[in-house]
Protein backbone atom coordinates (compact mmCIF):
# COMPACT_ATOMS: atom_id res chain seq x y z
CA UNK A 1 97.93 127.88 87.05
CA UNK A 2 95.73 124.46 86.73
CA UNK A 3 93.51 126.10 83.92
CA UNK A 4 97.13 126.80 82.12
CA UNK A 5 97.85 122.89 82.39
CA UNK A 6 94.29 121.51 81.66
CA UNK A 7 95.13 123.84 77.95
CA UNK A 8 98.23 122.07 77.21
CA UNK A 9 97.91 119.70 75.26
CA UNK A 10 98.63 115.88 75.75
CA UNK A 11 101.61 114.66 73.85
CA UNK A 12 100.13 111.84 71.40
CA UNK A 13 103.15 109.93 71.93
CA UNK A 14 102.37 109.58 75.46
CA UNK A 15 99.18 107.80 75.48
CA UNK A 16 98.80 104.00 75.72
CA UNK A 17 98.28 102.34 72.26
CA UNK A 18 101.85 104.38 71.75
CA UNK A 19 103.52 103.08 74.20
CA UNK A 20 105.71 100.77 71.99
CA UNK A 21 106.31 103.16 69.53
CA UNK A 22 107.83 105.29 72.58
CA UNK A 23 109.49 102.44 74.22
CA UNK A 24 111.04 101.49 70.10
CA UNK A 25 112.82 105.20 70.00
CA UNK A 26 114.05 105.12 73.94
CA UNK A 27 115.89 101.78 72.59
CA UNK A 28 117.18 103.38 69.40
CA UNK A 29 118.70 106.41 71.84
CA UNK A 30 116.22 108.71 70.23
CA UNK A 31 114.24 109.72 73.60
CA UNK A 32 111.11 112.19 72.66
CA UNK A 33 111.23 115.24 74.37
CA UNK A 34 108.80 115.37 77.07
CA UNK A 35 110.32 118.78 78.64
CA UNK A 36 107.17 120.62 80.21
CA UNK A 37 104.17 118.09 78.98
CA UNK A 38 101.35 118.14 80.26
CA UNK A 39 100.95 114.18 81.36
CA UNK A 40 98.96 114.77 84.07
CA UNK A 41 96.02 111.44 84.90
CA UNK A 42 97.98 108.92 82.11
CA UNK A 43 99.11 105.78 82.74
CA UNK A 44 102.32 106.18 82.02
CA UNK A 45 103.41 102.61 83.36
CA UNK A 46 103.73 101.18 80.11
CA UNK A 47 106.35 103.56 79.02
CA UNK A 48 110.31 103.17 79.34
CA UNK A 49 111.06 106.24 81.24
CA UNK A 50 114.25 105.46 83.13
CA UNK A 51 116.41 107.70 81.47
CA UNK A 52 113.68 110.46 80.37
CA UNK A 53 113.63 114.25 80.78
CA UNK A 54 110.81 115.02 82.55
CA UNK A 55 111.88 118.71 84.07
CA UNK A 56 108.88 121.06 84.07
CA UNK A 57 106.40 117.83 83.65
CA UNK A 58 102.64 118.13 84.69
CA UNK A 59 102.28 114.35 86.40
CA UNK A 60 99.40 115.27 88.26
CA UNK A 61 97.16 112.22 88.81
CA UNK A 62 99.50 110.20 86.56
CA UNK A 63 100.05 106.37 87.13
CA UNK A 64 103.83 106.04 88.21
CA UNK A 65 103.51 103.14 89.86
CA UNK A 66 106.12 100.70 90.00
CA UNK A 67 108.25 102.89 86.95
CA UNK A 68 111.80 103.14 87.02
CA UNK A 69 112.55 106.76 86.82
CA UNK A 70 116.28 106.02 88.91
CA UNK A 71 118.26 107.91 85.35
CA UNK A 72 115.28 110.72 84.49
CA UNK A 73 115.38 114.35 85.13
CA UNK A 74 112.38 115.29 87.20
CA UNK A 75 113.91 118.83 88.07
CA UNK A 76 110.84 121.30 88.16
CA UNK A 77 108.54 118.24 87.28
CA UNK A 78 104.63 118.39 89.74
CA UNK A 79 103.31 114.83 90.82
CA UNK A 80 100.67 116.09 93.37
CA UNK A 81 98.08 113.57 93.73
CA UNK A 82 99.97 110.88 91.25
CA UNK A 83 100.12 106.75 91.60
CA UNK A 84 103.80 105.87 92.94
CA UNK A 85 103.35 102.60 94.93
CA UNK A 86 107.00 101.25 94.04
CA UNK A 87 108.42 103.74 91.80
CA UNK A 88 112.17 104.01 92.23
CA UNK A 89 113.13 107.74 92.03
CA UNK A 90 116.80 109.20 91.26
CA UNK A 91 118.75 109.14 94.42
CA UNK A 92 119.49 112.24 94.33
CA UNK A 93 115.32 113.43 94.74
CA UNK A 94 114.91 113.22 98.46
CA UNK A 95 111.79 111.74 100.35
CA UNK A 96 111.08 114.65 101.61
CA UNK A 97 111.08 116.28 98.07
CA UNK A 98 109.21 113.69 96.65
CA UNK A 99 106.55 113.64 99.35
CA UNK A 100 106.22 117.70 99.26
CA UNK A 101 105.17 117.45 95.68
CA UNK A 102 103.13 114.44 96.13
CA UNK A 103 101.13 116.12 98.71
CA UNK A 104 101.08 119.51 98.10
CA UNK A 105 102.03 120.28 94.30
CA UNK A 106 105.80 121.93 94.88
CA UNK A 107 107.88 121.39 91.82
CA UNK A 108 110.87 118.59 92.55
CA UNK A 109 114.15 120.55 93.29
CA UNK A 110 116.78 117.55 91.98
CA UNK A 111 120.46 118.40 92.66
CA UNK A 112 122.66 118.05 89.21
């Protein structure tokens, strides 16, 4: 399964010196669909991702920390390994959910 994630692709969007390009569209309402990217070791702090769909995401290694993710879909998303010193997750994501795919890889079960 990790050989299938290193082959997907990066979304070009999603890399830093796009960031405000991204963060224009969020603002317009015209969110880029990140459903199943691979955005595993970015830095994905500089992005507005409060209100993003993120289900099936690859965030291994990625830099979450101190996002706002309280409105985005994480349901199915990995962050094993990932940066989340004072990212705010959906209340609805338990600790115990969060922690579980932190540590070990499990994809985030997030109640609808």
């Amino acid at each position: 399964m990790t050989t299938e994630v290193k082959r997907t692709p990066k979304p070009s969007i999603m890399y830093e010196e796009n960031a405000s390009q991204f963060n224009k569209l969020t603002a317009e309402g015209k969110q880029p669909d990140l459903t199943n990217a691979n955005l595993s070791d970015l830095d994905l702090r500089p992005f507005n991702l409060k209100e993003a769909n993120l289900s099936g995401c690859y965030l291994r290694g990625a830099n979450l920390a101190g996002l706002d993710l309280s409105g985005a879909c994480l349901h199915g998303a990995s962050i094993k390994n990932a940066r989340i010193s004072g990212c705010l997750f959906p209340a609805s994501i338990s600790a115990e959910e969060i922690s579980l795919s932190l540590d070990h890889g499990t994809r985030i079960r997030q109640p609808k």
